[in-house]
N, C-alpha and C. Protein backbone atom coordinates (compact mmCIF):
# COMPACT_ATOMS: atom_id res chain seq x y z
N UNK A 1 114.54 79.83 118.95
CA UNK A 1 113.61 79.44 117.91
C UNK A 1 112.29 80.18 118.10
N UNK A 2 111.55 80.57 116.77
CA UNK A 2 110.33 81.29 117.01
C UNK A 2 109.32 80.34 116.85
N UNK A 3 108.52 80.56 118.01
CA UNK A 3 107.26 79.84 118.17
C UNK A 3 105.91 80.71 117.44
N UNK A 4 105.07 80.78 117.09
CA UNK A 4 104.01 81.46 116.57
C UNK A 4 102.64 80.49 117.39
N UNK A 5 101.94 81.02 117.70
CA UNK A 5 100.53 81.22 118.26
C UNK A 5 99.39 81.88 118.62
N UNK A 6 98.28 81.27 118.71
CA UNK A 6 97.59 82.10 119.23
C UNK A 6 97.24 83.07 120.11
N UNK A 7 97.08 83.77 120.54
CA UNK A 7 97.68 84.88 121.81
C UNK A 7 95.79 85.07 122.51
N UNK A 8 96.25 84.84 123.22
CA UNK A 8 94.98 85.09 124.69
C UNK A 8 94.63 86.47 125.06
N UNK A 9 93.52 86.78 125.37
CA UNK A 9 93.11 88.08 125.51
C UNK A 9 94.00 88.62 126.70
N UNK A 10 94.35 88.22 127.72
CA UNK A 10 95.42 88.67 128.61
C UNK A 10 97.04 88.77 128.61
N UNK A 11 97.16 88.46 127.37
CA UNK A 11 98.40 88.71 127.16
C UNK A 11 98.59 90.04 126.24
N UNK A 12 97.59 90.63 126.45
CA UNK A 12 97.61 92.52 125.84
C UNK A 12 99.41 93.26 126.11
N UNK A 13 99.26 92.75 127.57
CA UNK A 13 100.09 93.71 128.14
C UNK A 13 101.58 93.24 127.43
N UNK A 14 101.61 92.46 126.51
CA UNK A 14 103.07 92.12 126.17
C UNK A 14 103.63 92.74 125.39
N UNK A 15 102.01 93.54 124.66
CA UNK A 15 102.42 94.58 123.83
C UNK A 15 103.81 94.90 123.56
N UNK A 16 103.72 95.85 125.13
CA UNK A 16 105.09 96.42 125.21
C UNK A 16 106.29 96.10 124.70
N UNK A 17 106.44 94.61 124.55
CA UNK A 17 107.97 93.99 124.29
C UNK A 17 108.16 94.33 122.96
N UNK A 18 107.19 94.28 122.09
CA UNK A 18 107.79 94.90 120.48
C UNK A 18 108.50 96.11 120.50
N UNK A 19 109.35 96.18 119.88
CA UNK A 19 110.01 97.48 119.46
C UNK A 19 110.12 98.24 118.11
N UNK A 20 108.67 98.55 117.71
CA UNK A 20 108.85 99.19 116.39
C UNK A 20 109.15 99.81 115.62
N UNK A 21 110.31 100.71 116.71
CA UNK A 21 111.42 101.73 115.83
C UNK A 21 111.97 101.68 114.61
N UNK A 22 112.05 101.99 114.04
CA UNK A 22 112.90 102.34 112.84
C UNK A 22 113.63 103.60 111.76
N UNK A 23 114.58 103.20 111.30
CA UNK A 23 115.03 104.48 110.56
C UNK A 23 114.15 104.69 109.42
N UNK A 24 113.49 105.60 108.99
CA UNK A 24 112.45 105.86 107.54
C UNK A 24 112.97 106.90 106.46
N UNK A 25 113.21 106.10 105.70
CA UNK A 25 113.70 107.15 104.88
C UNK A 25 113.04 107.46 103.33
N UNK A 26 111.86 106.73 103.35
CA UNK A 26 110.97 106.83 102.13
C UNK A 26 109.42 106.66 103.28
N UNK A 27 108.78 107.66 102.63
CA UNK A 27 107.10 107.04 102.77
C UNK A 27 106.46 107.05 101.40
N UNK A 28 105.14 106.64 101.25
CA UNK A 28 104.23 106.75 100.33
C UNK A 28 103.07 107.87 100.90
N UNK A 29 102.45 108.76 99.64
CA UNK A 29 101.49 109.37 100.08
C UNK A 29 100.20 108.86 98.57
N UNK A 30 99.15 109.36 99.10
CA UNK A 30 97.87 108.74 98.42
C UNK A 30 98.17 109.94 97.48
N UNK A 31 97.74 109.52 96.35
CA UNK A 31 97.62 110.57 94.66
C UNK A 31 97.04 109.90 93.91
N UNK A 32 95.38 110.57 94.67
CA UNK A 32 94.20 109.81 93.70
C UNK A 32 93.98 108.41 94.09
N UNK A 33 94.11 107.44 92.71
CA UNK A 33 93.85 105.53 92.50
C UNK A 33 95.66 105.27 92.85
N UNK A 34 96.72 105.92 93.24
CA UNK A 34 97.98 105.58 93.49
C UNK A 34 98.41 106.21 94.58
N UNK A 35 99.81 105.81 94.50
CA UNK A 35 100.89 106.26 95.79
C UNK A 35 101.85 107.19 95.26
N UNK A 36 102.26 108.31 95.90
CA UNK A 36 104.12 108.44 94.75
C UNK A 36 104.64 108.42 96.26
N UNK A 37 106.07 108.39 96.10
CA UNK A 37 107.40 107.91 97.23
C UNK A 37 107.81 109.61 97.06
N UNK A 38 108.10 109.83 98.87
CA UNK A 38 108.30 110.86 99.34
C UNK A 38 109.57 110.52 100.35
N UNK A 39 110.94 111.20 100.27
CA UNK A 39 111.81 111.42 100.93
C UNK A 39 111.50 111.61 102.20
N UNK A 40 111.58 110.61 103.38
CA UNK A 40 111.15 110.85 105.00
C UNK A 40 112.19 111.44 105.70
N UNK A 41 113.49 110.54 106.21
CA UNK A 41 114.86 110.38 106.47
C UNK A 41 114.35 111.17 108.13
N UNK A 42 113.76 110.31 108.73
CA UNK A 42 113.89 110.54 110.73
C UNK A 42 114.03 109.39 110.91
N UNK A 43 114.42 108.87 112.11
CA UNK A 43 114.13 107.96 113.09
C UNK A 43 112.48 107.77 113.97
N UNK A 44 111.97 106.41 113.51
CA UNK A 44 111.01 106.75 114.27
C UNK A 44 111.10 105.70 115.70
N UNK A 45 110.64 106.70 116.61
CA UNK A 45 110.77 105.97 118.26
C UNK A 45 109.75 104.88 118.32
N UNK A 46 110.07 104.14 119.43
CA UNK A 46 109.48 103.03 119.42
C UNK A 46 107.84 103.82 120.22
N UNK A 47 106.69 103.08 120.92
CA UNK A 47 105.21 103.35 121.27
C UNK A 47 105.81 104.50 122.65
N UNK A 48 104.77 105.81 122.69
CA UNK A 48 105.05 106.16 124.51
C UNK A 48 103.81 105.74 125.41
N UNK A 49 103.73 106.02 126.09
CA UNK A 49 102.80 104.92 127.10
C UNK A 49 101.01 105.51 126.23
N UNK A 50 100.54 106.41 126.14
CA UNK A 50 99.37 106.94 125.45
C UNK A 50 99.37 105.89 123.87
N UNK A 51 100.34 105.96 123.31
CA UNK A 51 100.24 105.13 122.20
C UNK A 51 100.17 103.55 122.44
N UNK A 52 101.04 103.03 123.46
CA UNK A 52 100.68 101.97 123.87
C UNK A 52 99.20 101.58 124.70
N UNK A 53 98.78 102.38 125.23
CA UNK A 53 97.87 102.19 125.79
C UNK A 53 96.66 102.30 124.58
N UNK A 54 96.52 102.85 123.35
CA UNK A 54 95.68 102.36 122.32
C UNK A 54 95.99 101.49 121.87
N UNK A 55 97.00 100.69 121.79
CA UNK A 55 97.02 99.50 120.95
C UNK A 55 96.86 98.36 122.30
N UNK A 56 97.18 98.31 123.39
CA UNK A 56 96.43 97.45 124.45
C UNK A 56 95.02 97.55 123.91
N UNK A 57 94.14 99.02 123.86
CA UNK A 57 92.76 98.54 123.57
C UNK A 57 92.14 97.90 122.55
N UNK A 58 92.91 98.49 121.91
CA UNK A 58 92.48 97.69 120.28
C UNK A 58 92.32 96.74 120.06
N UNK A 59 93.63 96.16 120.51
CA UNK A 59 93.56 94.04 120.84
C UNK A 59 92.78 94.16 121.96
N UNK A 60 92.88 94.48 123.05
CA UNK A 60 91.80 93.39 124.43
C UNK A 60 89.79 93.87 122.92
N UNK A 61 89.92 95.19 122.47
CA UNK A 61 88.84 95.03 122.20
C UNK A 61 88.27 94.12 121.01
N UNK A 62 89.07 94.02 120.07
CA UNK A 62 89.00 92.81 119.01
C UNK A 62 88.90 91.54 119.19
N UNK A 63 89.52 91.12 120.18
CA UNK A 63 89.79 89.93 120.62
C UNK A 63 88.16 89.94 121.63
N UNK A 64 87.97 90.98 122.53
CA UNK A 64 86.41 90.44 123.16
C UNK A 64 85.22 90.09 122.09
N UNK A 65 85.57 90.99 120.95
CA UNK A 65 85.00 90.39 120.16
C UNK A 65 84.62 89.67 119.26
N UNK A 66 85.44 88.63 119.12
CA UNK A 66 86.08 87.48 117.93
C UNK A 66 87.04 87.74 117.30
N UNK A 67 87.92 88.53 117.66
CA UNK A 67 89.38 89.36 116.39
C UNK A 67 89.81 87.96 117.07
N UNK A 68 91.16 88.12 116.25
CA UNK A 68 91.97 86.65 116.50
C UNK A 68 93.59 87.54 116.71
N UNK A 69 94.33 87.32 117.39
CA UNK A 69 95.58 87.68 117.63
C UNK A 69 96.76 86.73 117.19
N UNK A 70 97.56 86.60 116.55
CA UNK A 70 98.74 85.36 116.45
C UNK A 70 100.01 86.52 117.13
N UNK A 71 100.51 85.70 117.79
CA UNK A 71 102.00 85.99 118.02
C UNK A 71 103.28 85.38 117.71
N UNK A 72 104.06 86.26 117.59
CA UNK A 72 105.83 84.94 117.35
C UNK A 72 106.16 85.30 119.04
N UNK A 73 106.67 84.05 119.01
CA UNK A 73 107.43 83.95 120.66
C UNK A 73 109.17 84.08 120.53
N UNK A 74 110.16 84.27 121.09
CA UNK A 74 111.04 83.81 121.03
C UNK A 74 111.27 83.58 122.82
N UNK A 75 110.87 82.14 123.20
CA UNK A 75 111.24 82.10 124.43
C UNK A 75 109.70 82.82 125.44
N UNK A 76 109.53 83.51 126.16
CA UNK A 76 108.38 83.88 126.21
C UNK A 76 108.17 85.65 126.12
N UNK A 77 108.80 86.11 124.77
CA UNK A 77 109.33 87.37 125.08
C UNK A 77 108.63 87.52 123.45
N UNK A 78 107.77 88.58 123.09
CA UNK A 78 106.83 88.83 121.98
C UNK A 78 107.80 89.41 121.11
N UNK A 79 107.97 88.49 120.05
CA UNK A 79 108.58 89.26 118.96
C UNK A 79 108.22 90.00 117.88
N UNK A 80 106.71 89.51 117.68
CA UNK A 80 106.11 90.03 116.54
C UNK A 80 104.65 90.09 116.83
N UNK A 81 103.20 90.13 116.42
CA UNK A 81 101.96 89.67 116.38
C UNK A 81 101.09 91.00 115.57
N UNK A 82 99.96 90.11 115.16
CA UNK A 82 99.16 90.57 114.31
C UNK A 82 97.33 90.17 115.09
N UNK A 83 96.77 91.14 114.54
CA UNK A 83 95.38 91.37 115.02
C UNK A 83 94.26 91.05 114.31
N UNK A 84 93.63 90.37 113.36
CA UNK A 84 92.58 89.87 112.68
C UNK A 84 91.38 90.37 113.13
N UNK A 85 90.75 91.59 112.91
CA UNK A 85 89.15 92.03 113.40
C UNK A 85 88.38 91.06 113.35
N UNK A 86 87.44 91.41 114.24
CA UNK A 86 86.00 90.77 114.58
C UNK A 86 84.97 90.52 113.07
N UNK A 87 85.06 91.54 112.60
CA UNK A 87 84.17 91.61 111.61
C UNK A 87 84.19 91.96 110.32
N UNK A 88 83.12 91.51 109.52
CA UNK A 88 83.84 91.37 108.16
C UNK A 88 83.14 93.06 107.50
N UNK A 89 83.85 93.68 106.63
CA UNK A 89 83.53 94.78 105.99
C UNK A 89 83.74 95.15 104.68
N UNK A 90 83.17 96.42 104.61
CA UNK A 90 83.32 96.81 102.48
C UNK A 90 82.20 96.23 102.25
N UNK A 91 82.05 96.92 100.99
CA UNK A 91 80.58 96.92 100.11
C UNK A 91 80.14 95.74 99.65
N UNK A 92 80.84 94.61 99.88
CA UNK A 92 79.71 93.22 99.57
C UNK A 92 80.49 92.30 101.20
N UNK A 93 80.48 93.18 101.87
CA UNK A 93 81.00 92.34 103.20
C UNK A 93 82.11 91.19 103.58
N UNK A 94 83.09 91.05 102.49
CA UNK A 94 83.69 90.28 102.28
C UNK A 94 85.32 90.30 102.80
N UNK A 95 85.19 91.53 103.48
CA UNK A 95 86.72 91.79 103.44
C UNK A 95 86.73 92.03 105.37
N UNK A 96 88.18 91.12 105.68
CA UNK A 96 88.31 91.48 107.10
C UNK A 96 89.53 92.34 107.26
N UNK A 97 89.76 93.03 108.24
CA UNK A 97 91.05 93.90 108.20
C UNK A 97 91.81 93.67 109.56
N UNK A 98 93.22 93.67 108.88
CA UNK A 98 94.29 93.07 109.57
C UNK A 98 94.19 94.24 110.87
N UNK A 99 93.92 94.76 111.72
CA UNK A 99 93.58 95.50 112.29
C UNK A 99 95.24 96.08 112.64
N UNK A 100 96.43 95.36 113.64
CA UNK A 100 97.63 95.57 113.96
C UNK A 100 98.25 94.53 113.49
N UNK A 101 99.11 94.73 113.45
CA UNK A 101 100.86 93.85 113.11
C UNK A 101 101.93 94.38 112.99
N UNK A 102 102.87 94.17 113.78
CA UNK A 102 104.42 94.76 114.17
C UNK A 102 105.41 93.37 114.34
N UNK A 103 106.43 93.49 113.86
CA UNK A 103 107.73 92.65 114.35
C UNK A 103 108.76 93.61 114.58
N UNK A 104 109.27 93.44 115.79
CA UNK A 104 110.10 93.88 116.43
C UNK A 104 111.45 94.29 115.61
N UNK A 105 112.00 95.50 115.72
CA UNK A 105 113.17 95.54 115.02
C UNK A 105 114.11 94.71 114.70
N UNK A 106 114.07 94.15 115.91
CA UNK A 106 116.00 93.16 115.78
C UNK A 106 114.88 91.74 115.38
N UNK A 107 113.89 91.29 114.46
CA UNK A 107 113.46 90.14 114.43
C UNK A 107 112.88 90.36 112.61
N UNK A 108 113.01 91.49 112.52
CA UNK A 108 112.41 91.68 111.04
C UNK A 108 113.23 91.14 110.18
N UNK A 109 112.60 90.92 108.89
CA UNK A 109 113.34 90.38 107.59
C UNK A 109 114.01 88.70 108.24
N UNK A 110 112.73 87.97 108.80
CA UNK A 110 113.17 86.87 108.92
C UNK A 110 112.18 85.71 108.83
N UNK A 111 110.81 86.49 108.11
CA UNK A 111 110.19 85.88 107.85
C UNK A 111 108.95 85.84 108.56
N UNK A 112 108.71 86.06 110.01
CA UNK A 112 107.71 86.12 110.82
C UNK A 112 106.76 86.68 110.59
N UNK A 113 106.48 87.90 109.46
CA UNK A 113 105.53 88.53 109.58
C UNK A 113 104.67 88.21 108.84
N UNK A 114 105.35 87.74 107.93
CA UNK A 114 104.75 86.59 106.70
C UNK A 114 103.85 85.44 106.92
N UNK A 115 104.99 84.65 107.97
CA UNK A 115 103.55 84.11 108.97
C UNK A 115 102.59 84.27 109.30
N UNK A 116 102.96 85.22 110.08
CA UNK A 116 101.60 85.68 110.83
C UNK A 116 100.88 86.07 109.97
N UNK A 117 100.82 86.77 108.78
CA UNK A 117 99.92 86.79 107.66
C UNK A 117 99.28 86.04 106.88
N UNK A 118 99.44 84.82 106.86
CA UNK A 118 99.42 83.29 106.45
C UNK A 118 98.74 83.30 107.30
N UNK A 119 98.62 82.90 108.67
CA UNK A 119 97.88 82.47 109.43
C UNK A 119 96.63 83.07 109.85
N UNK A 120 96.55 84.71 109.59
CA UNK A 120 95.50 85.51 109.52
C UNK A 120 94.60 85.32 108.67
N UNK A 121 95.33 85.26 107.67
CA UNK A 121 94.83 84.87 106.28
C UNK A 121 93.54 83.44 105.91
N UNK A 122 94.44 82.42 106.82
CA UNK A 122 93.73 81.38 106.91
C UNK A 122 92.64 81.32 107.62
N UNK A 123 92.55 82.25 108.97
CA UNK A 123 91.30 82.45 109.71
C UNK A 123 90.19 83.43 108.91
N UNK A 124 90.70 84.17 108.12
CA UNK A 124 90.04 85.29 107.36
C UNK A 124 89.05 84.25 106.26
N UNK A 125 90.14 83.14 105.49
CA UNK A 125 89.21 82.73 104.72
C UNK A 125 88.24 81.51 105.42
N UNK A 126 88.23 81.46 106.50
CA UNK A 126 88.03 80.28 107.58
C UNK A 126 86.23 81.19 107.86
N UNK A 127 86.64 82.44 108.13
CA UNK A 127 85.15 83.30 108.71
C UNK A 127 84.65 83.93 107.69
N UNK A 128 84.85 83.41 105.99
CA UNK A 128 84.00 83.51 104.63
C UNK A 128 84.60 84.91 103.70
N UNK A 129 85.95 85.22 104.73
CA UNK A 129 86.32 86.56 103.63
C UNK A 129 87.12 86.18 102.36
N UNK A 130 86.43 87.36 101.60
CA UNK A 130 87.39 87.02 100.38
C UNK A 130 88.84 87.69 100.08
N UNK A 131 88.86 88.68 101.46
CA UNK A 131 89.98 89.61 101.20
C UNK A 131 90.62 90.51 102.96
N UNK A 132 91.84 90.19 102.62
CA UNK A 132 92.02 90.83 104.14
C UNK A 132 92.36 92.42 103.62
N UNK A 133 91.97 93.25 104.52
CA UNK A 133 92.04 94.93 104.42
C UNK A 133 92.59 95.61 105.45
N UNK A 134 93.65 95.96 104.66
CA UNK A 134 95.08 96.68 105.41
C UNK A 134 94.70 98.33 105.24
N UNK A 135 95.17 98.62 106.67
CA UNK A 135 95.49 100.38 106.54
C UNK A 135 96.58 99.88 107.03
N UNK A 136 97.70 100.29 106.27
CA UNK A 136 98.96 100.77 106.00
C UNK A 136 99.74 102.02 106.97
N UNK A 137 100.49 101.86 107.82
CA UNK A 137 101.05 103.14 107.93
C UNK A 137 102.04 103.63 106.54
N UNK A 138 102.54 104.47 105.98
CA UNK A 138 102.60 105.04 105.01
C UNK A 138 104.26 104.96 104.55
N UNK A 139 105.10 103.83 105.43
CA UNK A 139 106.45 103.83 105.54
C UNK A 139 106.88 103.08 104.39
N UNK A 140 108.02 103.06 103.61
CA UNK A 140 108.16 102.41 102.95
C UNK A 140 108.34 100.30 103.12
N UNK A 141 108.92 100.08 104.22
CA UNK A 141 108.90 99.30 104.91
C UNK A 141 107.57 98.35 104.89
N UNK A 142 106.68 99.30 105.75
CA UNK A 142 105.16 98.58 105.51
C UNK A 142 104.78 98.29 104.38
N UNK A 143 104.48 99.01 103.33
CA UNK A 143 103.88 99.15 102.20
C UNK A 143 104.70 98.04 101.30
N UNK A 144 105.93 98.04 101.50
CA UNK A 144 106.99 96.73 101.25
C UNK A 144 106.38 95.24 101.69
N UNK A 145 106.14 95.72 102.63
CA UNK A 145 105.96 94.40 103.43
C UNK A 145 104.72 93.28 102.39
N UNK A 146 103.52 94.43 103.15
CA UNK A 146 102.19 93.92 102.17
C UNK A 146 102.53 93.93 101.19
N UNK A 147 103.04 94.46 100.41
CA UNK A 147 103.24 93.96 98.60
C UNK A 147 103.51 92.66 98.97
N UNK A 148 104.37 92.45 98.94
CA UNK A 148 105.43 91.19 99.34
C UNK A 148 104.37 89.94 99.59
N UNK A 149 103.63 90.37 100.30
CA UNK A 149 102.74 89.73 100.68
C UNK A 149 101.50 89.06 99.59
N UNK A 150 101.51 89.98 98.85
CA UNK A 150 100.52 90.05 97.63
C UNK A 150 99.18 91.19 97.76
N UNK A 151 99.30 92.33 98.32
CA UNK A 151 98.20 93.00 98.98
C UNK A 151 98.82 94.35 97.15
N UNK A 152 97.00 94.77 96.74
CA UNK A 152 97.22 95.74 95.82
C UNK A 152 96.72 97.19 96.38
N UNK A 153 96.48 97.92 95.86
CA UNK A 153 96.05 99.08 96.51
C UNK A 153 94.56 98.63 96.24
N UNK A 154 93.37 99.59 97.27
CA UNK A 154 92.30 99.53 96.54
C UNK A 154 91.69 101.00 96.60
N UNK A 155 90.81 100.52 95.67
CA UNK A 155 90.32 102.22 95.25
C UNK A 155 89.09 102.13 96.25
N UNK A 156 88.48 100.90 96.60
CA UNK A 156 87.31 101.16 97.00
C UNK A 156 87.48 101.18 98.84
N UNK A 157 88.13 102.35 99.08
CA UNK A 157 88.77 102.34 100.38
C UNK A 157 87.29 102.38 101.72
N UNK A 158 87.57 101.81 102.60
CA UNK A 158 86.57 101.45 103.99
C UNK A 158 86.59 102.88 104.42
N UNK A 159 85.36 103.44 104.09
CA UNK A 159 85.24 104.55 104.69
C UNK A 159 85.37 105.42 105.99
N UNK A 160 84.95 104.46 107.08
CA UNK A 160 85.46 104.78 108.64
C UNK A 160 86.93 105.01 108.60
N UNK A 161 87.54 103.77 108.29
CA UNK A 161 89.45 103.15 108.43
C UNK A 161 89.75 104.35 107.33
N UNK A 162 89.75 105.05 106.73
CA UNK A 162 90.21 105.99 105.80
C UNK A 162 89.62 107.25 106.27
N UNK A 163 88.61 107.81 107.12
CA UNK A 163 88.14 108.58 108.14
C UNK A 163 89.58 108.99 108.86
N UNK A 164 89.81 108.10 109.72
CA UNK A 164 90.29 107.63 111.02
C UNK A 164 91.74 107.57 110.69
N UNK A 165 92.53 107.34 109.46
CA UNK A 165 94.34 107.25 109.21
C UNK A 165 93.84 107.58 107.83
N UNK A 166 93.42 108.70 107.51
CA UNK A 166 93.62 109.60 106.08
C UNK A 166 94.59 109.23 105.17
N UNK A 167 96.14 109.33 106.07
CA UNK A 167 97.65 109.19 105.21
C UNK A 167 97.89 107.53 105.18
N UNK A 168 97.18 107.22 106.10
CA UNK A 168 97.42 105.53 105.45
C UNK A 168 97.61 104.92 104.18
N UNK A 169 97.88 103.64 103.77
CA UNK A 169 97.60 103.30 102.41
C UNK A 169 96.68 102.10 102.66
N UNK A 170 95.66 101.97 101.57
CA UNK A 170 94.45 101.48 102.04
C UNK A 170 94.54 100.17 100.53
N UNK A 171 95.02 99.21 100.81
CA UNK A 171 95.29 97.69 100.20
C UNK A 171 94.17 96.30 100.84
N UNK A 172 94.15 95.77 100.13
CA UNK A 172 93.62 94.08 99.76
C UNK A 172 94.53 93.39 99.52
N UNK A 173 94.40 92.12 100.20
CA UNK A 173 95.38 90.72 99.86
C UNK A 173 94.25 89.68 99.81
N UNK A 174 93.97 89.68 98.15
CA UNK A 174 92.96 88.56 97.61
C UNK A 174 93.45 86.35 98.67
N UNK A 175 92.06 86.73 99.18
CA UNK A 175 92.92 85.37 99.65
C UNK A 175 92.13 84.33 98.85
C-alpha cells in the first residue's frame, strides 16, 4: 500500500530509489504561445551519480528554505515525490513552482502523482499562491501528466526557470 507524506530534509538521499527511465517516443518543443509534437523514439536512462547529485541539492536546498517535499512510500522504499519551492514568483508574485516530481517507473499510471500534486497544491494555496509553475521536461508523458492535472501553457514564462531549461514547457495549474 502507498503511503504519501511529508519527507524530511534528510531523507534527500532516497532520491536514488526512483527510477525515472522511460521509453520516449513523442516530445513537445516550444513554437512561439504553443507546443508542436516531435517524434523522440530512445530510451531514456534512469539519474548518473552528477545528475543525482543535483537533484539531492535542489531538495536539501528548497526544503532549508521552506520548499515542502511530499513523498509516496511503498513500505519504506520512495516511490514517487514532488518538491514545492520556497518562494513565490512571476509578475504579481503569485505563482509557486513545483520545483521536482518523479514516480518511479513500475509505480506510474496509478495515481500517485496526482497526489502528490493535490497535496502541493494545497500547500501552494495554503502560502497565498494563486498558481503552481511547472517547467516541464519536454516528454510527452510529462506534459500528459500536467494537463491531466489541469496545468495550461503560459505565455508569461519565469524568466530565470526558462533561462536555465530553454526546451522545457513552461505551464500553470490555476489553483
Amino acid at each position: 500500500m502507498i503511503r504519501i507524506r511529508k519527507m524530511e530534509l534528510e531523507e534527500y538521499r532516497k532520491i536514488k530509489e526512483i527510477d525515472r527511465s522511460e521509453q520516449i517516443n513523442l516530445i513537445y518543443v516550444n513554437q512561439g504561445d504553443s507546443i508542436v509534437e516531435q517524434p523522440a523514439g530512445h530510451e531514456c536512462p534512469t539519474w548518473n551519480q552528477a545528475e543525482l547529485k543535483e537533484l539531492e541539492e535542489r531538495f536539501q536546498y528548497e526544503l532549508k528554505h521552506g520548499g515542502l517535499a511530499i513523498g509516496a512510500f511503498d513500505g519504506e522504499k520512495l516511490a514517487g515525490f514532488g518538491v514545492l519551492a520556497h518562494r513565490l514568483r512571476g509578475p504579481d508574485n503569485d505563482r509557486i513552482q513545483v520545483d521536482l516530481m518523479y514516480v518511479s517507473r513500475a509505480y506510474r499510471r496509478q495515481g500517485i502523482g496526482s497526489r502528490i500534486i493535490q497535496l502541493l497544491s494545497d500547500e501552494a494555496r495554503h502560502r497565498g499562491a494563486k498558481y503552481l509553475y511547472i517547467s516541464s521536461t519536454e516528454t510527452e508523458s510529462a506534459v500528459q501528466f500536467y494537463h491531466s492535472c489541469g496545468s495550461k501553457l503560459t505565455r508569461d514564462k519565469d524568466p530565470d526557470l526558462f533561462e536555465k531549461e530553454p526546451h522545457d514547457i513552461h505551464m500553470i495549474i490555476a489553483l
